[in-house]
PDB file of N, CA and C in Angstrom:
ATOM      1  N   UNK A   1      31.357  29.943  -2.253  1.00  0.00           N
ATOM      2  CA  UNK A   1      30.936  29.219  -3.436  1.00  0.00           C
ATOM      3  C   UNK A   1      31.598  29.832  -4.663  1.00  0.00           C
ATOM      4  N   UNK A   2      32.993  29.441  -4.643  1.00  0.00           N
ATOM      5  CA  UNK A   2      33.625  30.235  -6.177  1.00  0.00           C
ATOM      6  C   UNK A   2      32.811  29.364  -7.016  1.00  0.00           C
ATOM      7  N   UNK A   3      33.108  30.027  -8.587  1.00  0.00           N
ATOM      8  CA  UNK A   3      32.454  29.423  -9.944  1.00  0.00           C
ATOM      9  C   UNK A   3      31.397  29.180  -9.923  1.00  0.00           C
ATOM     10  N   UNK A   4      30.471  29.873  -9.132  1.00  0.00           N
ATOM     11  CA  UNK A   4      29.439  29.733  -9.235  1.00  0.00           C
ATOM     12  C   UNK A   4      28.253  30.504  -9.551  1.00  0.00           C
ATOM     13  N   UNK A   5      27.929  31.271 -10.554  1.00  0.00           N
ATOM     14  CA  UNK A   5      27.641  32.152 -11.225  1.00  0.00           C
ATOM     15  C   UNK A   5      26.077  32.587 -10.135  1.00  0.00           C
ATOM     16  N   UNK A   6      25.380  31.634 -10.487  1.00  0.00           N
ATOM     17  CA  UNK A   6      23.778  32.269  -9.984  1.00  0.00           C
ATOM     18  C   UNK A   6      23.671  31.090  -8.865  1.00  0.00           C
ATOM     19  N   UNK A   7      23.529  31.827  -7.480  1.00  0.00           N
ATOM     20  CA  UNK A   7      23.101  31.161  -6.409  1.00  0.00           C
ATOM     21  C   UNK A   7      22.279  30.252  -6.232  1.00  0.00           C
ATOM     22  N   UNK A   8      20.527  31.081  -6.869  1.00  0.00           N
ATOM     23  CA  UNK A   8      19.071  30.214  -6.608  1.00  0.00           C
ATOM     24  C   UNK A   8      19.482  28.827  -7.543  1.00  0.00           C
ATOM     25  N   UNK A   9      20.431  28.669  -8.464  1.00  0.00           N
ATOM     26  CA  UNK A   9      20.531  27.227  -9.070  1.00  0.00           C
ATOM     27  C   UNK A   9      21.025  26.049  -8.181  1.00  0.00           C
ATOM     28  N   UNK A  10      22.242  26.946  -6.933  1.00  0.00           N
ATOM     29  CA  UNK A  10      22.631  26.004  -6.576  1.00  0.00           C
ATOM     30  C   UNK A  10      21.623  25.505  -5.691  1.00  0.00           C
ATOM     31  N   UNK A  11      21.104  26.099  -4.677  1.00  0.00           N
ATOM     32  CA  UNK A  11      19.842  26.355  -3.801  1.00  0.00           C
ATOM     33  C   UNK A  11      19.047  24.985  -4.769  1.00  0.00           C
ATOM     34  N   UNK A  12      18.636  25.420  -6.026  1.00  0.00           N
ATOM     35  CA  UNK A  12      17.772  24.583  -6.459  1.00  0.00           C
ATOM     36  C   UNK A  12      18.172  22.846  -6.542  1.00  0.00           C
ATOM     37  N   UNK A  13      19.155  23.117  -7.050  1.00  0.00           N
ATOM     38  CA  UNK A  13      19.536  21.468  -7.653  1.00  0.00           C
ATOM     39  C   UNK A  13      19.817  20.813  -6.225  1.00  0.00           C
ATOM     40  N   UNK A  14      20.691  21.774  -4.568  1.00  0.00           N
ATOM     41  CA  UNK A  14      20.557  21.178  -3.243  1.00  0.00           C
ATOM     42  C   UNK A  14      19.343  20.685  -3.246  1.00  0.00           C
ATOM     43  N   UNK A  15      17.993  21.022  -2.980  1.00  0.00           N
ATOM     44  CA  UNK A  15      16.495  20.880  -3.038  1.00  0.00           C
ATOM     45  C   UNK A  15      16.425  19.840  -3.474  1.00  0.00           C
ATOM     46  N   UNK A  16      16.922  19.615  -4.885  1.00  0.00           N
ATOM     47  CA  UNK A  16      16.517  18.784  -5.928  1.00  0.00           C
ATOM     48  C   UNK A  16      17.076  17.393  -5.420  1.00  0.00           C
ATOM     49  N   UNK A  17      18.252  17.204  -4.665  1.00  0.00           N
ATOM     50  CA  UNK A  17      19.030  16.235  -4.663  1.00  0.00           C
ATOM     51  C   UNK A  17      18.325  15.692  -2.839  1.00  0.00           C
ATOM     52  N   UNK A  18      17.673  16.581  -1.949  1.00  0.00           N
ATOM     53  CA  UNK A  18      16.837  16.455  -1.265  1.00  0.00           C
ATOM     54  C   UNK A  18      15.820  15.534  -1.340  1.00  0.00           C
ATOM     55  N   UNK A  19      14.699  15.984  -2.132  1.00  0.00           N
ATOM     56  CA  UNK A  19      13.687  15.037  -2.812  1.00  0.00           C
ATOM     57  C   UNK A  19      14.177  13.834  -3.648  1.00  0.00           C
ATOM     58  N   UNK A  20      15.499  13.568  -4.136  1.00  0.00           N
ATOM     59  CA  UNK A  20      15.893  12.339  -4.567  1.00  0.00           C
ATOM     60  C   UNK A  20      16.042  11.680  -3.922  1.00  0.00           C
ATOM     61  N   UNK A  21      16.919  11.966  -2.631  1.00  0.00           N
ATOM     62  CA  UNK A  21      17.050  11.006  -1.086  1.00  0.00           C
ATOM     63  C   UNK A  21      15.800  10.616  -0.736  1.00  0.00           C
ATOM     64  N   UNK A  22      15.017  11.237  -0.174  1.00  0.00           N
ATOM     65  CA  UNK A  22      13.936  10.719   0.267  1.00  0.00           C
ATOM     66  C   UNK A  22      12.783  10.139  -0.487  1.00  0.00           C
ATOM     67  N   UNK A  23      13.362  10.526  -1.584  1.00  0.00           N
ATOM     68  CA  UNK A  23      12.385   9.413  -2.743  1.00  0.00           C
ATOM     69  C   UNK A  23      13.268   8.018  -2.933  1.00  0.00           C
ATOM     70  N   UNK A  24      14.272   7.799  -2.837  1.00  0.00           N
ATOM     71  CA  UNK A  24      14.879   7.113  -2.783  1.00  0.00           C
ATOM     72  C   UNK A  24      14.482   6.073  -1.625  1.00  0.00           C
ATOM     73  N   UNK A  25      14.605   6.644  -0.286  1.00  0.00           N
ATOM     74  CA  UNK A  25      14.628   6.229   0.791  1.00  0.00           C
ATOM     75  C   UNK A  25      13.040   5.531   0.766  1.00  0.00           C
ATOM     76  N   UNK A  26      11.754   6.453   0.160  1.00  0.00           N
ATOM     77  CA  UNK A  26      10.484   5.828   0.395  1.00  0.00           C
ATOM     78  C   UNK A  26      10.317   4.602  -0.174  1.00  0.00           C
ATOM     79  N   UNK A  27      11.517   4.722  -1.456  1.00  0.00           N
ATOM     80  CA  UNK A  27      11.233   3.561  -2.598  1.00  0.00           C
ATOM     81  C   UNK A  27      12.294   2.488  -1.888  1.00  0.00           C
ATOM     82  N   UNK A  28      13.337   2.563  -1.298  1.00  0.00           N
ATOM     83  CA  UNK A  28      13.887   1.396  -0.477  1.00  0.00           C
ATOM     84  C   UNK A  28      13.232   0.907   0.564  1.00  0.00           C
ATOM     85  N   UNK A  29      11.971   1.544   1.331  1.00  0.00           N
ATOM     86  CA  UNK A  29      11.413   0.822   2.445  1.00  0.00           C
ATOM     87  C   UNK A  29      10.069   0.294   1.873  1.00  0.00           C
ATOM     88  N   UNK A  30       9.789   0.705   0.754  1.00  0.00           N
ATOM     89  CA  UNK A  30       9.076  -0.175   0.198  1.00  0.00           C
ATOM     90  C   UNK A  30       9.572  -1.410  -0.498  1.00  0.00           C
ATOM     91  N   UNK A  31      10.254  -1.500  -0.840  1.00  0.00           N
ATOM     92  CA  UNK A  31      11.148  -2.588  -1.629  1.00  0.00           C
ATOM     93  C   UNK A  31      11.183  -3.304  -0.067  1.00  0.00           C
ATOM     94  N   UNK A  32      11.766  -2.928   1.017  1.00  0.00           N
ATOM     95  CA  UNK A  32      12.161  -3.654   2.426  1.00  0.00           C
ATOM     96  C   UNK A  32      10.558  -4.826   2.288  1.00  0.00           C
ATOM     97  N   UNK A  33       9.762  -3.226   2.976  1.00  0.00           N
ATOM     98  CA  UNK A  33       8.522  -3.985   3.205  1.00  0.00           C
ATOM     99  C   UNK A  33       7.887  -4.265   2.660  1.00  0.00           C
ATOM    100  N   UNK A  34       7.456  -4.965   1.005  1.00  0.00           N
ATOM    101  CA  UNK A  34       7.103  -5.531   0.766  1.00  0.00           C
ATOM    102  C   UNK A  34       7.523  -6.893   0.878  1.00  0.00           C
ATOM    103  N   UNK A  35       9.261  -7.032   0.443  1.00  0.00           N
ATOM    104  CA  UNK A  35       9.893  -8.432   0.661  1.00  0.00           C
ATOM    105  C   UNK A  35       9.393  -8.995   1.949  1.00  0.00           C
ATOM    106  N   UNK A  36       9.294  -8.372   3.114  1.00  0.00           N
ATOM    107  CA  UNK A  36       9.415  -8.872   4.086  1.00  0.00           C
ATOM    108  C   UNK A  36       7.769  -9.262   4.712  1.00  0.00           C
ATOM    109  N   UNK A  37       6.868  -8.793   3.549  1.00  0.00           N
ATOM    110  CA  UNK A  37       5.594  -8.867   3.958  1.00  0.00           C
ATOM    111  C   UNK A  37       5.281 -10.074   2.837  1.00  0.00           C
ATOM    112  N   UNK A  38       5.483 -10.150   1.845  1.00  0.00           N
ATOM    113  CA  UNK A  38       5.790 -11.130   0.642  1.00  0.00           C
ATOM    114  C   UNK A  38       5.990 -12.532   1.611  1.00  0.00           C
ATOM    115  N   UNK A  39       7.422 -12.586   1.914  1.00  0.00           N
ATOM    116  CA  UNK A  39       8.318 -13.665   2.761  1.00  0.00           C
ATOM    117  C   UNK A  39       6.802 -13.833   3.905  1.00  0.00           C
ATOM    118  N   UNK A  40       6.677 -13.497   4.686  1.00  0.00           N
ATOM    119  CA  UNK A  40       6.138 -13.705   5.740  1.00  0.00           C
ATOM    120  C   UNK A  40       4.536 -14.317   5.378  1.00  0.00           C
ATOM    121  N   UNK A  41       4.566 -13.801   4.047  1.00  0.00           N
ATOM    122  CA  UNK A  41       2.734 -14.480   3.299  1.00  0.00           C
ATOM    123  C   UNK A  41       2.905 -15.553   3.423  1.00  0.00           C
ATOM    124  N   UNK A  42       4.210 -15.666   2.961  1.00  0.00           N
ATOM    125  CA  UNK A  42       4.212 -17.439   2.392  1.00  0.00           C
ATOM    126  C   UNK A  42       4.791 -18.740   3.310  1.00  0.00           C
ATOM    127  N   UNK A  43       5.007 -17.837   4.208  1.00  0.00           N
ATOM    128  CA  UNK A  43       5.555 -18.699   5.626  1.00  0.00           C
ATOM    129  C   UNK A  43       4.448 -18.936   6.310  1.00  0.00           C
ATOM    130  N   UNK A  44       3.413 -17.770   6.405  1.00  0.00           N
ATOM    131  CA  UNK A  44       1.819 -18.405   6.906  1.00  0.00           C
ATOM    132  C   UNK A  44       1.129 -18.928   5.914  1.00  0.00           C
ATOM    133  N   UNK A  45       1.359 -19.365   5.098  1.00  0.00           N
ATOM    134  CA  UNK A  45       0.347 -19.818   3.883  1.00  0.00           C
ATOM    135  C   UNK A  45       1.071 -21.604   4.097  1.00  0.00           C
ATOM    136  N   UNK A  46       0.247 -22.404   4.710  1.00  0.00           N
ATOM    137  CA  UNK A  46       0.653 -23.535   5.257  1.00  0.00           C
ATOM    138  C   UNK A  46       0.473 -24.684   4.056  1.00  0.00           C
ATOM    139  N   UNK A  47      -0.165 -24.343   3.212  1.00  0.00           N
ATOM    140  CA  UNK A  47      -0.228 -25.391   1.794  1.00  0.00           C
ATOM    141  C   UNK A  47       1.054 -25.728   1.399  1.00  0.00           C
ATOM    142  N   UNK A  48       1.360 -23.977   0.807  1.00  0.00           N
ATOM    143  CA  UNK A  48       2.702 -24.415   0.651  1.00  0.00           C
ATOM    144  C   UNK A  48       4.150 -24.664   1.069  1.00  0.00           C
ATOM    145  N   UNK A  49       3.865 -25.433   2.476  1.00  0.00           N
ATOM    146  CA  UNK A  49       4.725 -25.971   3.263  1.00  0.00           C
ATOM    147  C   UNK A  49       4.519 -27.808   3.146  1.00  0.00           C
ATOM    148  N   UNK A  50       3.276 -27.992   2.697  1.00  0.00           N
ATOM    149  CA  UNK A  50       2.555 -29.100   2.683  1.00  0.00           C
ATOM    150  C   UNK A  50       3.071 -29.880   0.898  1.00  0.00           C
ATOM    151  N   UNK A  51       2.959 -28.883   0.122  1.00  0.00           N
ATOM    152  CA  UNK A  51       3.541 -29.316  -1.172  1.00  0.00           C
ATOM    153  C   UNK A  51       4.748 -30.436  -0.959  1.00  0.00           C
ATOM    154  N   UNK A  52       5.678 -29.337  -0.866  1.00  0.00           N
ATOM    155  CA  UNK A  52       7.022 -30.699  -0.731  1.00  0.00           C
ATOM    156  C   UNK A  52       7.404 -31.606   0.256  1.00  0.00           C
ATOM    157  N   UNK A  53       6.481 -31.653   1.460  1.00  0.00           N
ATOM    158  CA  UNK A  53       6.137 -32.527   2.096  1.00  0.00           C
ATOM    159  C   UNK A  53       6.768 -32.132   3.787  1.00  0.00           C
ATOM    160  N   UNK A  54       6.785 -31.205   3.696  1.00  0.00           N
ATOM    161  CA  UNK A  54       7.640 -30.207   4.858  1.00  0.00           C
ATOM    162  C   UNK A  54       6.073 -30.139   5.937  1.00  0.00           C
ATOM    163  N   UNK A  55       6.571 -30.904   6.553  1.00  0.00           N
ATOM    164  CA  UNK A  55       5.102 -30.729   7.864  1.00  0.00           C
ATOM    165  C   UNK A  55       5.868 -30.630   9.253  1.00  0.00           C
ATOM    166  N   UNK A  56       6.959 -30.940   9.038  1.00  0.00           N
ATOM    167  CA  UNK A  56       7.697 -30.818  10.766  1.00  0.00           C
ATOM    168  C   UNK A  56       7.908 -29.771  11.134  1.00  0.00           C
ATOM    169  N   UNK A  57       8.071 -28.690  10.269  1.00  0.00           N
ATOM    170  CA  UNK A  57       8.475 -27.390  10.846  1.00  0.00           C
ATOM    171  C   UNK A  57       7.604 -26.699  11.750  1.00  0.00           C
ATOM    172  N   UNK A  58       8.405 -26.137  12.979  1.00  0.00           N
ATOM    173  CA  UNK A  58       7.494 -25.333  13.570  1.00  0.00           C
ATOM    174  C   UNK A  58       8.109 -23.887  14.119  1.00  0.00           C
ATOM    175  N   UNK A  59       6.686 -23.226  13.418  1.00  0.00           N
ATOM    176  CA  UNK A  59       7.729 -21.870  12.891  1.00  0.00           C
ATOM    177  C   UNK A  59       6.567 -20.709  13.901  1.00  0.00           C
ATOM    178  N   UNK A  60       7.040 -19.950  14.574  1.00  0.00           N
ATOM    179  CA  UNK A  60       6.480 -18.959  15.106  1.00  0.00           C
ATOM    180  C   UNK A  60       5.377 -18.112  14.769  1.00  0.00           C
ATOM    181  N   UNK A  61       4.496 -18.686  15.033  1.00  0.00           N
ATOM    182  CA  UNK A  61       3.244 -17.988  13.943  1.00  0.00           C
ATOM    183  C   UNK A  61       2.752 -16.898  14.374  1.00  0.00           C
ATOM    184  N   UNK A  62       2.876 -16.809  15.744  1.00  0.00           N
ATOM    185  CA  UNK A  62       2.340 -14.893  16.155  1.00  0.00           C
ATOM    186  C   UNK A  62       3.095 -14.268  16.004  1.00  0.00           C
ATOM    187  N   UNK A  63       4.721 -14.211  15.774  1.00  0.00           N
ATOM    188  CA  UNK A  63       5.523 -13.641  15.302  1.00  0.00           C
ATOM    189  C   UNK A  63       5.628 -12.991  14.164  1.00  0.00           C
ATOM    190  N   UNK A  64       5.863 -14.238  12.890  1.00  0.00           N
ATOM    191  CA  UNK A  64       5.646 -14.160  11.810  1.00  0.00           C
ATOM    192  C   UNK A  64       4.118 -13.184  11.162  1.00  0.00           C
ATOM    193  N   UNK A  65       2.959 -13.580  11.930  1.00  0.00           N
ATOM    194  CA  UNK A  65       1.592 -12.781  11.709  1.00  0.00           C
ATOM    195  C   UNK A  65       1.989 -11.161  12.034  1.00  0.00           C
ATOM    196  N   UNK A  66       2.625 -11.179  13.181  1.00  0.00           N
ATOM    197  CA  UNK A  66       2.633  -9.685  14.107  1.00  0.00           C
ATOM    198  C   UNK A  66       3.204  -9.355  12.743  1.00  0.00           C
ATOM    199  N   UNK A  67       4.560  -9.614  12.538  1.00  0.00           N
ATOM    200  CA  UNK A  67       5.515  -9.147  11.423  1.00  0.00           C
ATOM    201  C   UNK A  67       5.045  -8.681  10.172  1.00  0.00           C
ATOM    202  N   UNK A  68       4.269  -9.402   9.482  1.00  0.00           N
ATOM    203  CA  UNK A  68       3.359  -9.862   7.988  1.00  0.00           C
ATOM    204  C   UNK A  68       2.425  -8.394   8.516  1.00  0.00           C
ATOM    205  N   UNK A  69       1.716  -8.348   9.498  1.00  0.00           N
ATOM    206  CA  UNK A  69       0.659  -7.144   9.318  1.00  0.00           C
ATOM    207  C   UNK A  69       1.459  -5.607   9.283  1.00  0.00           C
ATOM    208  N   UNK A  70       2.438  -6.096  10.379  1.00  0.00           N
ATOM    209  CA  UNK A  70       3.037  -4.333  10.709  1.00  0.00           C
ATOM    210  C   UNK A  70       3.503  -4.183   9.281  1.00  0.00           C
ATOM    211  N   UNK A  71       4.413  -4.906   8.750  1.00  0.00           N
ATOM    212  CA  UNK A  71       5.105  -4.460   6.637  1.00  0.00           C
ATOM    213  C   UNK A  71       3.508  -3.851   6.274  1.00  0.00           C
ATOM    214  N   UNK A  72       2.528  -4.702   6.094  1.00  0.00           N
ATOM    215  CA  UNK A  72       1.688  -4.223   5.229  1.00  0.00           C
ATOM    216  C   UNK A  72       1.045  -3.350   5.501  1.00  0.00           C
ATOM    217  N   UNK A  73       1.211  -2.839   7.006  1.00  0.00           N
ATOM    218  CA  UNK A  73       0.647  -1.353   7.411  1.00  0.00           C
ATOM    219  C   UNK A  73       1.977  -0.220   6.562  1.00  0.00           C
ATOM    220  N   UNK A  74       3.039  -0.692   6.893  1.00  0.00           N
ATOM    221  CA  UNK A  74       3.883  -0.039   6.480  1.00  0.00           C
ATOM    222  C   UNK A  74       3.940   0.591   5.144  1.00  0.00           C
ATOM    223  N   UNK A  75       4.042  -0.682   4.639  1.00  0.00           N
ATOM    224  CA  UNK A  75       4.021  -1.101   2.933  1.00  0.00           C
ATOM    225  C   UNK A  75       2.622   0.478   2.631  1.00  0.00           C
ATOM    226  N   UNK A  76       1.804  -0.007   2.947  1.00  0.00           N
ATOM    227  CA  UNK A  76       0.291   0.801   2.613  1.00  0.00           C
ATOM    228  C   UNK A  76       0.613   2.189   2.921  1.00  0.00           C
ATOM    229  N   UNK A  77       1.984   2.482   4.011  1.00  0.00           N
ATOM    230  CA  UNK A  77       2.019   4.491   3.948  1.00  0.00           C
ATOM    231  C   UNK A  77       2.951   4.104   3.158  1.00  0.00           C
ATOM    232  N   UNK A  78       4.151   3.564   2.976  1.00  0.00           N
ATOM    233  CA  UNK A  78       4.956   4.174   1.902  1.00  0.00           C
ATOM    234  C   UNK A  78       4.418   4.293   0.756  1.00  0.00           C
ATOM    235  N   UNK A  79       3.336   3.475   0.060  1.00  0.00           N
ATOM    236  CA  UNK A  79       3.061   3.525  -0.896  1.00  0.00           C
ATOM    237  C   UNK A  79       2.307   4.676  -0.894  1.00  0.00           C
ATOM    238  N   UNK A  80       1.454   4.898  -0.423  1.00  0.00           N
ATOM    239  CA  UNK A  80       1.142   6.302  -0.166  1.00  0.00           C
ATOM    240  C   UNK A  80       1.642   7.739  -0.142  1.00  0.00           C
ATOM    241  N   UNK A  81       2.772   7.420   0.648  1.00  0.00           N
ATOM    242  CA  UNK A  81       3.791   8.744   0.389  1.00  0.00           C
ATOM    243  C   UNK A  81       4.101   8.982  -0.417  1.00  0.00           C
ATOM    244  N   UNK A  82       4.768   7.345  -1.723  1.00  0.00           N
ATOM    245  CA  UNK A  82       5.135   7.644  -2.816  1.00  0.00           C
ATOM    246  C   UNK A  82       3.951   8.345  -3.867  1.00  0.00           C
ATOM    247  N   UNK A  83       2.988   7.818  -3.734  1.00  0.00           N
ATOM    248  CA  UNK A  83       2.160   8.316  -4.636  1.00  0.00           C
ATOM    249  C   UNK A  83       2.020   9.986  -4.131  1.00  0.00           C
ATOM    250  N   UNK A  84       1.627  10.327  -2.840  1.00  0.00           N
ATOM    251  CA  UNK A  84       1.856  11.561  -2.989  1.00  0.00           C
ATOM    252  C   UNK A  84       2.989  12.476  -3.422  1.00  0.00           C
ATOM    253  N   UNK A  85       4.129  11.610  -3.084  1.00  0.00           N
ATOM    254  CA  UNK A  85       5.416  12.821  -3.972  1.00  0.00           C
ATOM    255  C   UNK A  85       5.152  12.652  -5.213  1.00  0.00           C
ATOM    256  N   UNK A  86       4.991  11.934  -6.140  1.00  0.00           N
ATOM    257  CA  UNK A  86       4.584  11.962  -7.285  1.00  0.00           C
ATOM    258  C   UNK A  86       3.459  12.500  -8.290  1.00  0.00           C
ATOM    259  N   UNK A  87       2.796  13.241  -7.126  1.00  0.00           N
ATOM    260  CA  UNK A  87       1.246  13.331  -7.507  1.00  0.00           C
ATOM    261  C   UNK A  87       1.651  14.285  -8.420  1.00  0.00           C
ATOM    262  N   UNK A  88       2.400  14.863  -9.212  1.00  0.00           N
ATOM    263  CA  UNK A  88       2.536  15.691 -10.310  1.00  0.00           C
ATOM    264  C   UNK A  88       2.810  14.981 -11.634  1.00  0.00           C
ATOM    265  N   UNK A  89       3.358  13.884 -11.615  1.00  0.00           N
ATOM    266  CA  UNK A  89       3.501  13.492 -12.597  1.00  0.00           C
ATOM    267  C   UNK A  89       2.188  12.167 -12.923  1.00  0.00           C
ATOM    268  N   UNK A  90       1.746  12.103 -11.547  1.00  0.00           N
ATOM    269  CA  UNK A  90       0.506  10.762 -12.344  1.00  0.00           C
ATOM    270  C   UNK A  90      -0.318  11.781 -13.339  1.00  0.00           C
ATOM    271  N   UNK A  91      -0.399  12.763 -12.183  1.00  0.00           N
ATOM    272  CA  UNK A  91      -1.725  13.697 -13.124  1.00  0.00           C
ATOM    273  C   UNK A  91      -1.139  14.273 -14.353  1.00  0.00           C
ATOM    274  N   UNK A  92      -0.411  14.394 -14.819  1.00  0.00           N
ATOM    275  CA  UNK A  92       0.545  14.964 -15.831  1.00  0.00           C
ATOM    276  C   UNK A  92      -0.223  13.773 -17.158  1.00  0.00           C
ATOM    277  N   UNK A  93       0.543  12.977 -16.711  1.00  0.00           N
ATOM    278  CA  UNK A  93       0.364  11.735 -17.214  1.00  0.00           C
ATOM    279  C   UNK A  93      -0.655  11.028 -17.320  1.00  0.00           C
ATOM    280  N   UNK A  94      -1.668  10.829 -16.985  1.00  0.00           N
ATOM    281  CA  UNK A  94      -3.279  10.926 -17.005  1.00  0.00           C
ATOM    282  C   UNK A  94      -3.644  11.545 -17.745  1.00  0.00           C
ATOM    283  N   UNK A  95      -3.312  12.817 -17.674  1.00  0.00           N
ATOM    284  CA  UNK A  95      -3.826  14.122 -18.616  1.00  0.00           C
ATOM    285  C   UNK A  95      -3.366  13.575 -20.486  1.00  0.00           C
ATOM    286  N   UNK A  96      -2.073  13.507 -20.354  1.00  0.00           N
ATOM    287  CA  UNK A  96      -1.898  13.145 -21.536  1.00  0.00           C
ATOM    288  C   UNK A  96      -2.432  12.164 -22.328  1.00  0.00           C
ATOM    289  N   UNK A  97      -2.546  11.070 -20.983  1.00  0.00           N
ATOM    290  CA  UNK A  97      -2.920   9.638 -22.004  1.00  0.00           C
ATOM    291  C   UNK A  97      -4.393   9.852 -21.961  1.00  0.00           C
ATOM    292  N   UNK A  98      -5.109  10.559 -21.452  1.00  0.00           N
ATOM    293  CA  UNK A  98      -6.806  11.486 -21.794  1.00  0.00           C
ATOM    294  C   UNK A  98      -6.730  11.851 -22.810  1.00  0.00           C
ATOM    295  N   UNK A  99      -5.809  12.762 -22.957  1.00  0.00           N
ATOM    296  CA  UNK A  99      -5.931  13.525 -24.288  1.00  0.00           C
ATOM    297  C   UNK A  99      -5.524  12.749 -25.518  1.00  0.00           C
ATOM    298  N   UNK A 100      -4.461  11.467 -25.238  1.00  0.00           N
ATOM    299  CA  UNK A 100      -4.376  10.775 -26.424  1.00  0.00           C
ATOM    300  C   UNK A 100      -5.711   9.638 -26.948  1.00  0.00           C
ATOM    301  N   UNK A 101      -7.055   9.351 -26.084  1.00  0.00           N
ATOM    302  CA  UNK A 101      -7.725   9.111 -26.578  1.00  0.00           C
ATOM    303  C   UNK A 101      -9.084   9.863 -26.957  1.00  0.00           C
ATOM    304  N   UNK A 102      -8.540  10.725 -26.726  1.00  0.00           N
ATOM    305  CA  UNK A 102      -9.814  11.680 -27.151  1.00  0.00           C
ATOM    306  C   UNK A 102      -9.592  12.224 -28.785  1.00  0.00           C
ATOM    307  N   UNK A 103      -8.678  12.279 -29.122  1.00  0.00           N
ATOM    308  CA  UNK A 103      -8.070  12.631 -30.462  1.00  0.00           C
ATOM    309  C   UNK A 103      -8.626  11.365 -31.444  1.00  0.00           C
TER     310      UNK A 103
END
């Protein structure tokens, strides 16, 4: 590691760029699974197939259901995970906007 003055920085910002990937990654499979739990609402939601007058279709409904529940199991840990990697800054942030109405 020429030019590189103090080690634990590089160590740190590796780390750092660690937790960006996989924050990254939690926040792309949530983005996945919600679309795909979104999409799949509205493919079982039979009204609005009925609106524009679309009644012939016949579309796989234990499929589509199986699909629609597993995202929103999904959906429900990523969101979870995310909130736990973050759990420093909600409370951070809580704290502050506490303290800005208490003033």
């Amino acid at each position: 590691m020429v030019g590189y003055k103090n080690i634990s920085w590089v160590k740190e910002n590796e780390d750092e760029m660690d937790v960006l990937k996989i924050n990254w990654f939690v926040d792309l499979g949530m983005g996945i699974t919600f679309a795909v739990s979104f999409i799949t609402g509205l493919l079982k939601f039979s009204v609005l197939w009925q609106l524009p007058g679309i009644s012939d279709v016949i579309l796989p409904g234990a499929l589509i259901s199986n699909l629609h529940d597993w995202c929103g199991i999904l959906l429900g840990c990523f969101v979870f995970l995310h909130l736990f990697m973050n759990r420093r800054w909600i409370i951070s942030t809580t704290r502050k906007m506490l303290h800005r109405t208490e003033s």
